[in-house]
PDB file of N, CA and C in Angstrom:
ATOM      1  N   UNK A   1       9.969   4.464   7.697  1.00  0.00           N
ATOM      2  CA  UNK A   1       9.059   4.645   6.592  1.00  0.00           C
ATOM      3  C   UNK A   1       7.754   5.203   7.151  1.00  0.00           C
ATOM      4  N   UNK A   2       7.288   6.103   7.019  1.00  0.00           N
ATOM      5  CA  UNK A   2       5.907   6.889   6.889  1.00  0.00           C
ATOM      6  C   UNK A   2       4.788   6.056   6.476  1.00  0.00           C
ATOM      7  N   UNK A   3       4.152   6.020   7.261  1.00  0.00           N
ATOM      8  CA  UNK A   3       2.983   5.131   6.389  1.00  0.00           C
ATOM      9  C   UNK A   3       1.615   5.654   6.893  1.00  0.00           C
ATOM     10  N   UNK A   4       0.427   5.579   6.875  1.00  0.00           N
ATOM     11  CA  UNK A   4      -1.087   5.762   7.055  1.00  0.00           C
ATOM     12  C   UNK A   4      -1.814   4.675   6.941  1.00  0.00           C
ATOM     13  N   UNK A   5      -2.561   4.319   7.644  1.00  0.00           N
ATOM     14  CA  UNK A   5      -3.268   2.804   7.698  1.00  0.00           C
ATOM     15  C   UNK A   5      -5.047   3.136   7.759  1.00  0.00           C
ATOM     16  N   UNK A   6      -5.586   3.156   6.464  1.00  0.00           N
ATOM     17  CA  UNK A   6      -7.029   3.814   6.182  1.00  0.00           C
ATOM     18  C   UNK A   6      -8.219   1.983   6.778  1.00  0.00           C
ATOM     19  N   UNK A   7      -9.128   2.380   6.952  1.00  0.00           N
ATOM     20  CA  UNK A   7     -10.411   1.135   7.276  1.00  0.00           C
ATOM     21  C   UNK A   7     -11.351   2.247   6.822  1.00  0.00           C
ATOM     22  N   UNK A   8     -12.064   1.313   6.083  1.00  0.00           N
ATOM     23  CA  UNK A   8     -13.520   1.452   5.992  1.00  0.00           C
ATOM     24  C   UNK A   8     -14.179   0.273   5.038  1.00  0.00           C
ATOM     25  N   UNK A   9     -15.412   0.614   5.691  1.00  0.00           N
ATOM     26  CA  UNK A   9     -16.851  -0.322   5.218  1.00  0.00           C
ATOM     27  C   UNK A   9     -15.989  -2.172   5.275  1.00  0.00           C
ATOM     28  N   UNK A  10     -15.121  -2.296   6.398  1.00  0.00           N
ATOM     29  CA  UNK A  10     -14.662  -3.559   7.261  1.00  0.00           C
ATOM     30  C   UNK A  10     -13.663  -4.012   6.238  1.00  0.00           C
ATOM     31  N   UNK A  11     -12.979  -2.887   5.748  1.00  0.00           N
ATOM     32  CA  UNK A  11     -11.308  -3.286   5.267  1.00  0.00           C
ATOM     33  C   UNK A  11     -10.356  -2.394   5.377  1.00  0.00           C
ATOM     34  N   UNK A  12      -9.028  -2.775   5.786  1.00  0.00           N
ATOM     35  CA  UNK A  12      -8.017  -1.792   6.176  1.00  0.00           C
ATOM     36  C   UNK A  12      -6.945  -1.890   5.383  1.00  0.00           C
ATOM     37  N   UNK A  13      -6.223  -0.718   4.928  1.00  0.00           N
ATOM     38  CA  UNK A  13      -5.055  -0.584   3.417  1.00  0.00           C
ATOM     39  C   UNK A  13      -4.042   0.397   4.359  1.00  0.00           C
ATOM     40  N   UNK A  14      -2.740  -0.193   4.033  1.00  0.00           N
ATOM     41  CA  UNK A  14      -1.582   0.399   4.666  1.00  0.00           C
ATOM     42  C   UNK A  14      -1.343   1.332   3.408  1.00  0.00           C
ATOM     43  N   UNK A  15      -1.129   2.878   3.405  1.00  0.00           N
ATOM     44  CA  UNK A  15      -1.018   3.744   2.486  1.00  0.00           C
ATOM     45  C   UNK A  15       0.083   4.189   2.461  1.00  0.00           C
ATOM     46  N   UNK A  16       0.681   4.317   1.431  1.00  0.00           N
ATOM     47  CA  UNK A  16       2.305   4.867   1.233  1.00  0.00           C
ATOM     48  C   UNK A  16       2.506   5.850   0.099  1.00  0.00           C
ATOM     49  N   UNK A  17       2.768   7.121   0.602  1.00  0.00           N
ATOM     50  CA  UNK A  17       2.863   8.252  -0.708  1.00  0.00           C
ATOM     51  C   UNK A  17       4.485   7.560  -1.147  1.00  0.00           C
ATOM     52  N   UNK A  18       4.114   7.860  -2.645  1.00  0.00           N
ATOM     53  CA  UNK A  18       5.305   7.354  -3.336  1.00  0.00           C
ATOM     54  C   UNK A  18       5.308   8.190  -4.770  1.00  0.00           C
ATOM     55  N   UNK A  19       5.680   9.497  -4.548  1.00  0.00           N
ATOM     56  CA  UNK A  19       5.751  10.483  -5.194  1.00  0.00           C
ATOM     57  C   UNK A  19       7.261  10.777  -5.946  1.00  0.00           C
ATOM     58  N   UNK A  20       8.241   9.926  -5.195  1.00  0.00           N
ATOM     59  CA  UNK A  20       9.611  10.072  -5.870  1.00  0.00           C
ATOM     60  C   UNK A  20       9.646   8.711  -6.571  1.00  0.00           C
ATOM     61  N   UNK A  21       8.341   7.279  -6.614  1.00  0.00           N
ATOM     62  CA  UNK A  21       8.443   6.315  -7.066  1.00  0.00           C
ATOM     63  C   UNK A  21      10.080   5.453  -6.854  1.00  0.00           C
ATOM     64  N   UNK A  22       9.870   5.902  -5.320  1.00  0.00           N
ATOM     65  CA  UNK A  22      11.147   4.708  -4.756  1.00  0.00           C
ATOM     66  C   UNK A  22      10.712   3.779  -3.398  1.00  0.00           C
ATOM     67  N   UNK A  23       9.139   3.058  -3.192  1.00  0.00           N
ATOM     68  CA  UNK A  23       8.568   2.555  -2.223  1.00  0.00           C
ATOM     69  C   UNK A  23       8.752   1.223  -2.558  1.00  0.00           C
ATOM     70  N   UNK A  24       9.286   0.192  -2.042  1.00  0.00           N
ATOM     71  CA  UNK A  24       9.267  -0.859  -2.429  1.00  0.00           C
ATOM     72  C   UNK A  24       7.753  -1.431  -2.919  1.00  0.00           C
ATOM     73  N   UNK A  25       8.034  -2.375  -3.714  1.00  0.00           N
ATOM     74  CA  UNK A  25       6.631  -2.315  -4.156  1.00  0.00           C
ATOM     75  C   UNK A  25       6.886  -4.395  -4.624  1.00  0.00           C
ATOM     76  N   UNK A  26       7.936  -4.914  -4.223  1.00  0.00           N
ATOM     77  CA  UNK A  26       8.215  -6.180  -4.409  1.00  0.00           C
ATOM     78  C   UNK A  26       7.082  -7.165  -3.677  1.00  0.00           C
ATOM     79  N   UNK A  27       6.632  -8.264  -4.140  1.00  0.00           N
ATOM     80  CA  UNK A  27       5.486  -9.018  -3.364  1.00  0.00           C
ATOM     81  C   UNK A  27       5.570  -9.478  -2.298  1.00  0.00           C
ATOM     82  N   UNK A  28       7.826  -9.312  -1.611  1.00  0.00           N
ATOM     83  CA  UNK A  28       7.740 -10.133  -0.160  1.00  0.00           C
ATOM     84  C   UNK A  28       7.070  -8.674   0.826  1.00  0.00           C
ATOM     85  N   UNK A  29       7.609  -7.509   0.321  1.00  0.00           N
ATOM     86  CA  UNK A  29       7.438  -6.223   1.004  1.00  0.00           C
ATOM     87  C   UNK A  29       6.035  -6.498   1.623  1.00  0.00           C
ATOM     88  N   UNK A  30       5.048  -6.556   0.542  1.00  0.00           N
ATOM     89  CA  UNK A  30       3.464  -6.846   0.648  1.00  0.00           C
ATOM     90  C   UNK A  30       3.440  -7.300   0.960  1.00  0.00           C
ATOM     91  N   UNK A  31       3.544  -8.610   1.368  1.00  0.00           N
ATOM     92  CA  UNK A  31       3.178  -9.965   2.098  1.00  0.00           C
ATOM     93  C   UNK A  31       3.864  -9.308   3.501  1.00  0.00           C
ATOM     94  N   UNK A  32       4.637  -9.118   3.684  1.00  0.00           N
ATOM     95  CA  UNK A  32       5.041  -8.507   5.269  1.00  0.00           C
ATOM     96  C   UNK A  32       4.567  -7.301   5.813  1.00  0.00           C
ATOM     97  N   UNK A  33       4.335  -6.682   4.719  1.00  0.00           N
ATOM     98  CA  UNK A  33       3.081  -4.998   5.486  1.00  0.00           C
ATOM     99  C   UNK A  33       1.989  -5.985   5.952  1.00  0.00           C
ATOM    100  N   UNK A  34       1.275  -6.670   4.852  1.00  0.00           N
ATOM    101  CA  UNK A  34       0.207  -6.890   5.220  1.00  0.00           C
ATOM    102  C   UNK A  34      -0.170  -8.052   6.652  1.00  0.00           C
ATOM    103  N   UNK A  35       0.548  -8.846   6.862  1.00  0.00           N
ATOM    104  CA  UNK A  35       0.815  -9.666   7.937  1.00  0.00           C
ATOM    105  C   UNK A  35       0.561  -9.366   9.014  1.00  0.00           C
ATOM    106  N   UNK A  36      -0.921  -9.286   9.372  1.00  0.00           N
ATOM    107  CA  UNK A  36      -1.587  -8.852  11.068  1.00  0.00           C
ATOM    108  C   UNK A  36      -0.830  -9.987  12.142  1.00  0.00           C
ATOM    109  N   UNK A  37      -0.012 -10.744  12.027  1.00  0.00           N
ATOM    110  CA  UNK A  37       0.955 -10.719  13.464  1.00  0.00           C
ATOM    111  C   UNK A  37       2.072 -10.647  13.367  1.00  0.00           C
ATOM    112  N   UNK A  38       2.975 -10.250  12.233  1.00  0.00           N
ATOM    113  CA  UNK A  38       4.275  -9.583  12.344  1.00  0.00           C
ATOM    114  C   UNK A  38       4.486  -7.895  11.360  1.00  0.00           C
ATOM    115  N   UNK A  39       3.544  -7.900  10.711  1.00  0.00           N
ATOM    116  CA  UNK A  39       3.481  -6.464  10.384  1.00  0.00           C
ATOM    117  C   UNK A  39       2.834  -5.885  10.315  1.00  0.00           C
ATOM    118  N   UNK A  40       2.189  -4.436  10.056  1.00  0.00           N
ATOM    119  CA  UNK A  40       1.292  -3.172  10.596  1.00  0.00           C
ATOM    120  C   UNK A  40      -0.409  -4.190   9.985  1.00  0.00           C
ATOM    121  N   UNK A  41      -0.154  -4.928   9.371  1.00  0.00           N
ATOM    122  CA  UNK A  41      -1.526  -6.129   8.954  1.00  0.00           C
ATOM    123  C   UNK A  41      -2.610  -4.963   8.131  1.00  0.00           C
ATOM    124  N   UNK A  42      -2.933  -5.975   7.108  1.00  0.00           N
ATOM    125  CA  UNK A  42      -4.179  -4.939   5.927  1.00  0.00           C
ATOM    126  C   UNK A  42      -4.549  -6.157   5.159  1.00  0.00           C
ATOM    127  N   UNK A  43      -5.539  -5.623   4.032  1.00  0.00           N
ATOM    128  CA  UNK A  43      -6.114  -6.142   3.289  1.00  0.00           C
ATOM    129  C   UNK A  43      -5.178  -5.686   1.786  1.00  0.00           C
ATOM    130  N   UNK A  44      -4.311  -4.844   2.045  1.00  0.00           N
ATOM    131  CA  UNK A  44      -3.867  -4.524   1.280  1.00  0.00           C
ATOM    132  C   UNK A  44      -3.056  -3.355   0.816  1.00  0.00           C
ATOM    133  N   UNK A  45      -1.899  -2.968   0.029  1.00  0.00           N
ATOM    134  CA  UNK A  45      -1.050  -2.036   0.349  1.00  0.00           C
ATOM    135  C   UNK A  45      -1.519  -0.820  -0.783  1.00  0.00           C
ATOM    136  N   UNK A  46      -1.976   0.480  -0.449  1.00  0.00           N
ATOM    137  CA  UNK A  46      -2.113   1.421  -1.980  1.00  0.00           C
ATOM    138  C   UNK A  46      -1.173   2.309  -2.053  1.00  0.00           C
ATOM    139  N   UNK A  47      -0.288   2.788  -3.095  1.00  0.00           N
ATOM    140  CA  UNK A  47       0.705   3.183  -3.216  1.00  0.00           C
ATOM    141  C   UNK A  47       0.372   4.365  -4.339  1.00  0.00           C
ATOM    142  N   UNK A  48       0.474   5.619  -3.428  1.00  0.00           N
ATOM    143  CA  UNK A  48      -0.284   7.517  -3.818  1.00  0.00           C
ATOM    144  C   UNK A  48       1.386   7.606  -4.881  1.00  0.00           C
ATOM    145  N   UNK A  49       1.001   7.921  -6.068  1.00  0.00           N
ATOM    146  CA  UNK A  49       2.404   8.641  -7.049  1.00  0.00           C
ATOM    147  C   UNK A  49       1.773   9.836  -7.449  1.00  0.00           C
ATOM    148  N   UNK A  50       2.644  10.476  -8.477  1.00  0.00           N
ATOM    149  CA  UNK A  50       2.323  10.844  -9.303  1.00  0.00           C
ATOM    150  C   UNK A  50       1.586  10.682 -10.806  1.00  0.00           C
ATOM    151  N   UNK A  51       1.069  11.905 -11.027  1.00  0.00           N
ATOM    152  CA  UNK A  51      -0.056  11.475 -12.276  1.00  0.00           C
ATOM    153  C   UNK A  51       0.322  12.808 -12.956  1.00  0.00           C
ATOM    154  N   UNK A  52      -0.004  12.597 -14.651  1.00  0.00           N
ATOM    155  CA  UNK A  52       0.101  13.530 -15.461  1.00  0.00           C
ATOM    156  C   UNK A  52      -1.532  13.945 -15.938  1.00  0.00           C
ATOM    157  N   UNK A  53      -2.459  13.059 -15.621  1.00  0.00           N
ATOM    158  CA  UNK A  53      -4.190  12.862 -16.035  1.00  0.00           C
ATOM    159  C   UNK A  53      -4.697  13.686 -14.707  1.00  0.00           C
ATOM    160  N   UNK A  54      -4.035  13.531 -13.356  1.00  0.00           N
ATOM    161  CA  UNK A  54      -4.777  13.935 -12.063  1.00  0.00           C
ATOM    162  C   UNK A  54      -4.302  14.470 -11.074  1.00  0.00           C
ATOM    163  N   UNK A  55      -4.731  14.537  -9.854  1.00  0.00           N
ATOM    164  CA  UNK A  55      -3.901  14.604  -8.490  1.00  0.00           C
ATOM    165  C   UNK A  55      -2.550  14.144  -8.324  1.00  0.00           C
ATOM    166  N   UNK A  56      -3.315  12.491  -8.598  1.00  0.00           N
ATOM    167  CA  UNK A  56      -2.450  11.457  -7.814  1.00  0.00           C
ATOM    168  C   UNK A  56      -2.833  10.423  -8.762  1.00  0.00           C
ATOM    169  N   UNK A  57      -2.545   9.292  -8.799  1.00  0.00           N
ATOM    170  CA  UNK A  57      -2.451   7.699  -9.182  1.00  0.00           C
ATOM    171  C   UNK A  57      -2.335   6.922  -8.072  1.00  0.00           C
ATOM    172  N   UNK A  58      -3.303   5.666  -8.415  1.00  0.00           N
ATOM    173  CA  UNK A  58      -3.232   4.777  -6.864  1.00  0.00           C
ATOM    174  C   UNK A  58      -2.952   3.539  -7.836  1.00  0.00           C
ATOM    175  N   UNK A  59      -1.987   3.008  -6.994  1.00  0.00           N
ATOM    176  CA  UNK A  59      -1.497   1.226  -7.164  1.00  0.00           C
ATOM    177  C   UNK A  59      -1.935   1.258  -5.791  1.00  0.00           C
ATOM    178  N   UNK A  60      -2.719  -0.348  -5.911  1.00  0.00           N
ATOM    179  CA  UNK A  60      -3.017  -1.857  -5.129  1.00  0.00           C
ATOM    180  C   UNK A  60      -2.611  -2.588  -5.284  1.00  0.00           C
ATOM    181  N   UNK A  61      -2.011  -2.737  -4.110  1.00  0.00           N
ATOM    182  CA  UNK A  61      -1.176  -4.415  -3.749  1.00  0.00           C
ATOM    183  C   UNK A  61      -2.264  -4.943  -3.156  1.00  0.00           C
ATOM    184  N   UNK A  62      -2.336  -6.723  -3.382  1.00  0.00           N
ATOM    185  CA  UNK A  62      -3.250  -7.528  -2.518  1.00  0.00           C
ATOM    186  C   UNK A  62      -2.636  -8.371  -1.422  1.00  0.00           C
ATOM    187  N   UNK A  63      -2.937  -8.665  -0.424  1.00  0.00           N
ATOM    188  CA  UNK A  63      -2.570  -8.997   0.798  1.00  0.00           C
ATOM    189  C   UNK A  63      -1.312 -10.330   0.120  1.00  0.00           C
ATOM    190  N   UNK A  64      -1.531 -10.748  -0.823  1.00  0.00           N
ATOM    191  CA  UNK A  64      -0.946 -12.293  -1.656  1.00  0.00           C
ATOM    192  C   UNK A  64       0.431 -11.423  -2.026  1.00  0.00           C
ATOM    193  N   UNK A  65       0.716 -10.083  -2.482  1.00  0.00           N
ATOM    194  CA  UNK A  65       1.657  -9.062  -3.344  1.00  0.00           C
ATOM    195  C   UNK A  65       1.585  -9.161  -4.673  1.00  0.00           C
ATOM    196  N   UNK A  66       0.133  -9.624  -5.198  1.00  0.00           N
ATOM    197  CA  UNK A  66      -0.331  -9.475  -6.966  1.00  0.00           C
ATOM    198  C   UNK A  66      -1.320  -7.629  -6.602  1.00  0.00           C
ATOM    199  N   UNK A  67      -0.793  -7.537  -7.964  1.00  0.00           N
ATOM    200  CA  UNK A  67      -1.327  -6.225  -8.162  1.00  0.00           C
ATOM    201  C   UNK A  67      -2.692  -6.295  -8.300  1.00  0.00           C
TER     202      UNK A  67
END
């Protein structure tokens, strides 16, 4: 899986383009991205789709896997 891991102003988000809207997006997934000692660790997961209004559309996952 492809991923990008952004920080700034002292928080870090594991980024996942999800343009064919097939990224898991289940709360154990999140809870295990986000997990700084068994997975890539964040504050939180944002998930790049498609948009019909813009660019792009961003979903946030929170480190817990609530939106």
């Amino acid at each position: 899986m492809k991923f990008w891991k952004y920080e700034g102003i002292g928080n870090d988000f594991v980024l996942l383009e999800d343009w064919d809207d097939n990224a898991p997006k289940d709360p154990d997934f999140v809870i295990r991205m986000c997990n700084r000692n068994f997975g890539v660790g964040g504050d939180g997961v944002l998930y790049l789709s498609k948009s019909d209004r813009a660019d792009c559309s961003m979903r946030m996952m929170n480190p817990d896997g609530t939106e």
